[in-house]
C-alpha atoms as a PDB file:
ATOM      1  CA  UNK A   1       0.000   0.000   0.000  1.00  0.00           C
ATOM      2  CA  UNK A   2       1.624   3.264  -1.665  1.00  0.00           C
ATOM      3  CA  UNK A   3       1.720   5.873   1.508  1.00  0.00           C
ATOM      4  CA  UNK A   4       2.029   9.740   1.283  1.00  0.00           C
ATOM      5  CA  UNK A   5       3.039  12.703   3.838  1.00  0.00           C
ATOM      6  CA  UNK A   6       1.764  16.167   4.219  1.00  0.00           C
ATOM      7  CA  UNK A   7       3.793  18.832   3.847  1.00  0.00           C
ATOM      8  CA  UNK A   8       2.883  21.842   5.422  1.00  0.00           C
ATOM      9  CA  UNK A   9       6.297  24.112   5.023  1.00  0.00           C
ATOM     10  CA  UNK A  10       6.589  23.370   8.996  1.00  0.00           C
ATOM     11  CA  UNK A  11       9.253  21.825  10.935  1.00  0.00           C
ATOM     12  CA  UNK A  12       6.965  18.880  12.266  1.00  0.00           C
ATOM     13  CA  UNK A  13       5.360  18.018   8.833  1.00  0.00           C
ATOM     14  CA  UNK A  14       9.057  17.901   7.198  1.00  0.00           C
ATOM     15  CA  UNK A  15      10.945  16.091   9.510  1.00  0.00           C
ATOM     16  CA  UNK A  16       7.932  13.373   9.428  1.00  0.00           C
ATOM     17  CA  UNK A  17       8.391  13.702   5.120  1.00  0.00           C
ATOM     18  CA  UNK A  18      12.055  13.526   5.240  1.00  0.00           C
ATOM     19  CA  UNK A  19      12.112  10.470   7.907  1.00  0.00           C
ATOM     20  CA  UNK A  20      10.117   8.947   5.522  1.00  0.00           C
ATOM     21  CA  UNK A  21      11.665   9.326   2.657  1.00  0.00           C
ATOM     22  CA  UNK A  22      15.455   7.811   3.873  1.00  0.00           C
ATOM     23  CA  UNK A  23      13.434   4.467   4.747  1.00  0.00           C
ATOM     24  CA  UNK A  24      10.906   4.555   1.947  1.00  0.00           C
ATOM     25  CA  UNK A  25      11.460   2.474  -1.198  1.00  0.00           C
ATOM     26  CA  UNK A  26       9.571   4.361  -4.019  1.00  0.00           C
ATOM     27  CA  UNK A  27       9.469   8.368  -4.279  1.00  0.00           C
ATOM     28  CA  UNK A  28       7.566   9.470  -1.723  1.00  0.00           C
ATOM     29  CA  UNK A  29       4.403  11.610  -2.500  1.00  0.00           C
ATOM     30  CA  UNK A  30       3.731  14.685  -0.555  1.00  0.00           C
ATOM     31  CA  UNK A  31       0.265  16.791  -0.008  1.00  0.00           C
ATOM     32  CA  UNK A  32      -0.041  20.408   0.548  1.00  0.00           C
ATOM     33  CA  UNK A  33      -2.653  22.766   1.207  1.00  0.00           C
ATOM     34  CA  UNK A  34      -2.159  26.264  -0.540  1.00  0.00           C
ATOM     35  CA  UNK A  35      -4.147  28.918   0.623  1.00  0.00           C
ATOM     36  CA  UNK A  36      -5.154  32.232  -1.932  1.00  0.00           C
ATOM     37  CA  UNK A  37      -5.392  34.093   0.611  1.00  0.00           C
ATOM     38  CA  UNK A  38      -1.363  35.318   1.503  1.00  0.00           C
ATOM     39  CA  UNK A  39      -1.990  35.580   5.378  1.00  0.00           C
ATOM     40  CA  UNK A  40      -2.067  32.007   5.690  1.00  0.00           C
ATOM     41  CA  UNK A  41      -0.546  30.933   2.512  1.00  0.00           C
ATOM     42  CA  UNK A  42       2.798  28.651   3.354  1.00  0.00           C
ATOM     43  CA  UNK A  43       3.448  27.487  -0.373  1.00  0.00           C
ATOM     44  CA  UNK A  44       6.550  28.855  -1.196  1.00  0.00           C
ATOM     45  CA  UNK A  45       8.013  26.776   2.389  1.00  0.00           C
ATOM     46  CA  UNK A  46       6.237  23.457   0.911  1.00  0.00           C
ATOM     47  CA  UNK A  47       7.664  23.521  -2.692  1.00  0.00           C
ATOM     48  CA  UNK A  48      11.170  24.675  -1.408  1.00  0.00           C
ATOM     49  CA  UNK A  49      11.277  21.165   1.114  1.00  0.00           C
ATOM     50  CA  UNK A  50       9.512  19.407  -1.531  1.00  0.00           C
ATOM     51  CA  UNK A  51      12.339  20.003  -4.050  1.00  0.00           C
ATOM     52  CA  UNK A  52      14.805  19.624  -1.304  1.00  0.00           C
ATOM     53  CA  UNK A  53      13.582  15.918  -0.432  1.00  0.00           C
ATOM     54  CA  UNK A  54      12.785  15.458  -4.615  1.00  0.00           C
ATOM     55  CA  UNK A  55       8.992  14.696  -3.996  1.00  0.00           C
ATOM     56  CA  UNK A  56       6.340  14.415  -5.789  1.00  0.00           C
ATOM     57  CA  UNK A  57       3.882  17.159  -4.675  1.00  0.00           C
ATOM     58  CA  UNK A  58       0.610  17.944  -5.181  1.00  0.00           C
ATOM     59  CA  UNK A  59      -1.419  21.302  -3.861  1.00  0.00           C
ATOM     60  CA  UNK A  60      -4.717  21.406  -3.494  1.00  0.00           C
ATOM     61  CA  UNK A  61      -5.706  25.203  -4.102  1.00  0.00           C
ATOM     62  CA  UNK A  62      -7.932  26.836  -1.392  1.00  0.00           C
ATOM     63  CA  UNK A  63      -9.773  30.007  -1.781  1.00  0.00           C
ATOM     64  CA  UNK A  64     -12.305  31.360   1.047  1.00  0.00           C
ATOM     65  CA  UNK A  65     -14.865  30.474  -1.715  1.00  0.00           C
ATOM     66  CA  UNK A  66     -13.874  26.755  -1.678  1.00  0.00           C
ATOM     67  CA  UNK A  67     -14.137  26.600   1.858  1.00  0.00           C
ATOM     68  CA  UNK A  68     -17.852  28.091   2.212  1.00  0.00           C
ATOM     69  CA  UNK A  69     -18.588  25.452  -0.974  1.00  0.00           C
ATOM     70  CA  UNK A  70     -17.326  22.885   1.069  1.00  0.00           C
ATOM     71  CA  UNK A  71     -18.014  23.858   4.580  1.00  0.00           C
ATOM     72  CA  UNK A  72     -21.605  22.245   4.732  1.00  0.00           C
ATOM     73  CA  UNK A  73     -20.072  18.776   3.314  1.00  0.00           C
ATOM     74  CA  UNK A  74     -17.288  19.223   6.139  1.00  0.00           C
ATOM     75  CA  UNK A  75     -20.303  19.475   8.774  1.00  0.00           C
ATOM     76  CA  UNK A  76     -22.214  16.310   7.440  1.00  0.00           C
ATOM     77  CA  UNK A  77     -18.907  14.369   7.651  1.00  0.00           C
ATOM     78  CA  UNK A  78     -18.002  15.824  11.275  1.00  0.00           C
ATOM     79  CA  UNK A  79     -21.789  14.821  12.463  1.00  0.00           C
ATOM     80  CA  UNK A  80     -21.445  17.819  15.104  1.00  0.00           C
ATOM     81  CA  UNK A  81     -21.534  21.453  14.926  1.00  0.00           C
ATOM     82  CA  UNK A  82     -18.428  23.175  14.544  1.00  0.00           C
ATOM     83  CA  UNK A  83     -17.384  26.298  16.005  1.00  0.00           C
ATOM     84  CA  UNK A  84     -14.674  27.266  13.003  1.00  0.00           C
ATOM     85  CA  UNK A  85     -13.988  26.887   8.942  1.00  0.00           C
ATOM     86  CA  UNK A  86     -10.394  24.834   9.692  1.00  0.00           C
ATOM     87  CA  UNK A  87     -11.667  21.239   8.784  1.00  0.00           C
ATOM     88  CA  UNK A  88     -12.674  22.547   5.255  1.00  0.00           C
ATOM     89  CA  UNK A  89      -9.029  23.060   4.002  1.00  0.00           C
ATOM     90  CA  UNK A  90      -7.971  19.868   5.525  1.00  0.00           C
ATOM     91  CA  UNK A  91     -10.955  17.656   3.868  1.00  0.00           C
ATOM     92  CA  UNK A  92      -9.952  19.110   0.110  1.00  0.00           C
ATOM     93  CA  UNK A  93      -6.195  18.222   1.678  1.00  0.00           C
ATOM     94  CA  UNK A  94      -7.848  14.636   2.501  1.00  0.00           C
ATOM     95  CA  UNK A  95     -10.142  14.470  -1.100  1.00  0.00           C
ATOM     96  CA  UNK A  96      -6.924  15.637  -2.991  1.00  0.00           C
ATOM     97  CA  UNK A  97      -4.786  12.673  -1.213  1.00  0.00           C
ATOM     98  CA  UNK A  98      -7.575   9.762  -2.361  1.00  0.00           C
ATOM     99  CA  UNK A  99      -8.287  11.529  -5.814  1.00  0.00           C
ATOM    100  CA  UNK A 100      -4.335  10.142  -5.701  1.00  0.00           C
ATOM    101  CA  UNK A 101      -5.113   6.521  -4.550  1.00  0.00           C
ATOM    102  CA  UNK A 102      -3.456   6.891  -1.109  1.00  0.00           C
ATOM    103  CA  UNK A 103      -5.315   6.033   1.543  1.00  0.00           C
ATOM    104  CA  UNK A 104      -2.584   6.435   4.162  1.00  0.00           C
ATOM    105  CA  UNK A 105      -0.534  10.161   4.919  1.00  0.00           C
ATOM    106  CA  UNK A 106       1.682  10.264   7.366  1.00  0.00           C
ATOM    107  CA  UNK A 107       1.789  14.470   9.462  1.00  0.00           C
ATOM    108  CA  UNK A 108       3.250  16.338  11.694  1.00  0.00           C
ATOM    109  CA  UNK A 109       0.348  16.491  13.795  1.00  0.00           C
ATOM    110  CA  UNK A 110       0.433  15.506  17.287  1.00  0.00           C
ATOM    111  CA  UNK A 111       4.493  17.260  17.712  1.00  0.00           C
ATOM    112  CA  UNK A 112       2.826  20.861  18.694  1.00  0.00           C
ATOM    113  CA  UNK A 113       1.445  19.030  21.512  1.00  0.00           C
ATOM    114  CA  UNK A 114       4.400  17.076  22.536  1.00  0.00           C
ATOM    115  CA  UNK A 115       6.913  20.351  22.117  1.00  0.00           C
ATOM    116  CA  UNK A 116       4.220  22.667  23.658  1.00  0.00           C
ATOM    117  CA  UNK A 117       4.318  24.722  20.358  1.00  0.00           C
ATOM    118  CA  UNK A 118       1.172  26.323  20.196  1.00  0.00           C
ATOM    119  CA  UNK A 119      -0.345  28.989  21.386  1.00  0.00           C
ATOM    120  CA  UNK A 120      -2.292  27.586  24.043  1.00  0.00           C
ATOM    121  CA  UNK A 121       0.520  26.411  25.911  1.00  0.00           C
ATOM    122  CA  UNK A 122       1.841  30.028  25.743  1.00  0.00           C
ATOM    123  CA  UNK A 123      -0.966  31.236  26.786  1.00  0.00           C
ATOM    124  CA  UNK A 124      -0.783  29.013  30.116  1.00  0.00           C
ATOM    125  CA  UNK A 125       2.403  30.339  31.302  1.00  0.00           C
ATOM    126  CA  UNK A 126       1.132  33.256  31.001  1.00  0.00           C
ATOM    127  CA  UNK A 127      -1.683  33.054  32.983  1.00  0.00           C
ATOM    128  CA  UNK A 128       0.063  31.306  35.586  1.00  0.00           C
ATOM    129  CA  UNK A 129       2.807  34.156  35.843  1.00  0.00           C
ATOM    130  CA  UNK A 130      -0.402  36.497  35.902  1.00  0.00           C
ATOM    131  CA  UNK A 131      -1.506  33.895  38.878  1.00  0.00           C
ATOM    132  CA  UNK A 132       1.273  34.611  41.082  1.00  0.00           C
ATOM    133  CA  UNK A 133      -0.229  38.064  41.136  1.00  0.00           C
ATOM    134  CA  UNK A 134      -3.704  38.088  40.341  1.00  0.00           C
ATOM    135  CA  UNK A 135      -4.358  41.926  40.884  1.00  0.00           C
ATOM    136  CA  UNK A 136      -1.576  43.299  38.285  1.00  0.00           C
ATOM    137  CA  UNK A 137      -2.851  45.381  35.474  1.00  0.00           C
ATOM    138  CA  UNK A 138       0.051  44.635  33.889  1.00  0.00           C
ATOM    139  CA  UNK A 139       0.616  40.689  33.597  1.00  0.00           C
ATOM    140  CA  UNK A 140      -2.445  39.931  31.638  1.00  0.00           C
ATOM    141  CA  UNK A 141      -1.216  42.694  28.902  1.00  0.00           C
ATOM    142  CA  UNK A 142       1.255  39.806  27.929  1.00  0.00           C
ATOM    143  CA  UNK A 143      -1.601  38.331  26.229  1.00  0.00           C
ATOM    144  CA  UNK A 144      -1.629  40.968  23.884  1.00  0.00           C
ATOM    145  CA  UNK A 145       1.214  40.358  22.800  1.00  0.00           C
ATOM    146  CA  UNK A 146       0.610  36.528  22.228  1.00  0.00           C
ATOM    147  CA  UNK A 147      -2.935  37.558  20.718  1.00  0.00           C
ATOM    148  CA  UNK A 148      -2.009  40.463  18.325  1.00  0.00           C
ATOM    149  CA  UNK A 149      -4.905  39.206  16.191  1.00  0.00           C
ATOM    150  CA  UNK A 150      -7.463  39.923  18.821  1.00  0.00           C
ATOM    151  CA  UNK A 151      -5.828  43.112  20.192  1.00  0.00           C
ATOM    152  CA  UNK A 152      -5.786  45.205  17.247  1.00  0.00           C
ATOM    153  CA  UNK A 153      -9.437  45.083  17.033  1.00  0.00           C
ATOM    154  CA  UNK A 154     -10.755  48.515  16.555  1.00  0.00           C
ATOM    155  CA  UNK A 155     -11.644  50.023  20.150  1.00  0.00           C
ATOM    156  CA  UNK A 156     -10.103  47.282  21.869  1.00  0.00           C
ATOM    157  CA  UNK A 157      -8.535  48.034  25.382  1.00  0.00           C
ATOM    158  CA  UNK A 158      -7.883  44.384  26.120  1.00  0.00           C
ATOM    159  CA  UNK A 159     -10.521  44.340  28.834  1.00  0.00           C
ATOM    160  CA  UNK A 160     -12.519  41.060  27.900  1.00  0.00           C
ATOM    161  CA  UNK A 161      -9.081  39.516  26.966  1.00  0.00           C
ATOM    162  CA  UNK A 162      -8.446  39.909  30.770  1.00  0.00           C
ATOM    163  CA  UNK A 163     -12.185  39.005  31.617  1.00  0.00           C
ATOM    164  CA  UNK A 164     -11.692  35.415  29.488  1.00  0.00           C
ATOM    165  CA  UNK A 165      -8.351  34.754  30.501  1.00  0.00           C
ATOM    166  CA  UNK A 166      -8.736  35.155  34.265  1.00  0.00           C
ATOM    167  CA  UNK A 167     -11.340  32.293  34.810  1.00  0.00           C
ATOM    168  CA  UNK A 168      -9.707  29.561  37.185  1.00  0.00           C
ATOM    169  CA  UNK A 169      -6.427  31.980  37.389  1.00  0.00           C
ATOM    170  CA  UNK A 170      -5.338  30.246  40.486  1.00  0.00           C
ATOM    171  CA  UNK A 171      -6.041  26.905  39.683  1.00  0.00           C
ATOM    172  CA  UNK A 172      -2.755  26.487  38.682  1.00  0.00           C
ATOM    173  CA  UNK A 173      -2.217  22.982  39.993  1.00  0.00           C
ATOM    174  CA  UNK A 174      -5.153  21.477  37.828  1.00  0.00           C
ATOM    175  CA  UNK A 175      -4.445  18.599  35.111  1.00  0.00           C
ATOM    176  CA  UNK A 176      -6.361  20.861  32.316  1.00  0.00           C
ATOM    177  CA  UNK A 177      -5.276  24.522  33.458  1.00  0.00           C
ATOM    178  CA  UNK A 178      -4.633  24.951  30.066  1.00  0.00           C
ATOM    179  CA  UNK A 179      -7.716  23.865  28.147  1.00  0.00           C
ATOM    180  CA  UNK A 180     -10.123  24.326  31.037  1.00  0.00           C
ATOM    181  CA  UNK A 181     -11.632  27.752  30.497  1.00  0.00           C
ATOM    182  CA  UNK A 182     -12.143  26.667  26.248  1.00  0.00           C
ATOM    183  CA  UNK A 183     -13.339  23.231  26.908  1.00  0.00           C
ATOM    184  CA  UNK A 184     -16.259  25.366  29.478  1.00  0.00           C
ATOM    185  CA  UNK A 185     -16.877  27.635  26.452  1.00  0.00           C
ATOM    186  CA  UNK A 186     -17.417  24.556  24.091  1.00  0.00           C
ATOM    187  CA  UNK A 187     -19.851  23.281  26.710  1.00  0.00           C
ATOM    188  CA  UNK A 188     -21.787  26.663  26.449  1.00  0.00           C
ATOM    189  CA  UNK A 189     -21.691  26.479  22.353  1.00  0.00           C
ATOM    190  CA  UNK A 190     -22.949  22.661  22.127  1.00  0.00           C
ATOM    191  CA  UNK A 191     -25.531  23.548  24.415  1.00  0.00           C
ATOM    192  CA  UNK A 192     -26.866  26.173  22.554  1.00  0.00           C
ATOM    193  CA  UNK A 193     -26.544  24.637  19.178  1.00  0.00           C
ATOM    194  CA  UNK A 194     -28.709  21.325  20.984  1.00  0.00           C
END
């Protein structure tokens, strides 16, 4: 059975692609996502480590239209509500891989989790700096800086960033500090959408 990789132009995705490639015994195939849209575009990184490891790569194009085409497909397949557009991208990423015959890709997922690379885990040590002093006005600004998305809303003071963030502050000690106060707001969102 042939097997494939994403690539996304990350370090994760193309250490898993070039691991694979020293022990595989064809060319290895490698799926991309590239995004029209140049704020979240990472193309140019997934051709240059496809050449490097000599490939063969395929893209599958994605536009904002594509995703709202797809989106309600997305949401049959999920069989739940879901509270953002990301799965769209990665089911033409999936579609593009079978249109291929593969039926097994090998990611990077999974590494962001084990090397505490995303936000979220950021985010935590931040809030548990912010914990050793829960009155400052000035520790929760850090999350600003990690949110610059959010905090250059217009007529934002970063008041509800603080408001969000400082649920559970001093729970420091708990096993899901870190996805406690969004796994409460998922709660409220299935609720409603019940």
């Amino acid at each position: 059975m042939p097997v494939g990789a994403y690539l996304s132009g990350g370090l994760d995705s193309s250490i898993i692609a070039a691991i694979t490639r020293q022990i595989a015994t064809k060319r290895l195939n490698t799926f991309s996502i590239a995004f029209s849209d140049t704020d979240y575009d990472e193309s140019l990184y997934q051709a240059q480590m496809a050449r490097f490891l000599g490939t063969r790569h395929e893209v599958a194009r994605v536009s904002h239209a594509d995703i709202g085409r797809v989106f309600p497909e997305v949401v049959w397949h999920a069989e739940a509500p879901l509270m953002r557009t990301a799965p769209a991208p990665m089911f033409m990423l999936s579609r593009l891989v079978r249109e291929h015959g593969f039926k097994v890709v090998l990611t990077g997922e999974g590494a962001d989790e084990f090397l505490a690379g995303y936000d979220i885990f950021k985010e935590m040590k931040v809030r548990r700096f912010w914990a050793r002093q829960p009155g400052s006005k000035l520790r929760p600004m850090l999350l600003k800086r990690l949110y610059t998305d959010i905090a250059g809303l217009p007529g934002h003071n970063g008041s509800f960033l603080s408001a969000f963030f400082k649920q559970d502050l001093t729970e420091v000690d708990s096993p899901i500090y870190s996805h406690a106060i969004r796994w409460r707001n998922n709660r409220r969102a299935c609720r409603f959408f019940h």
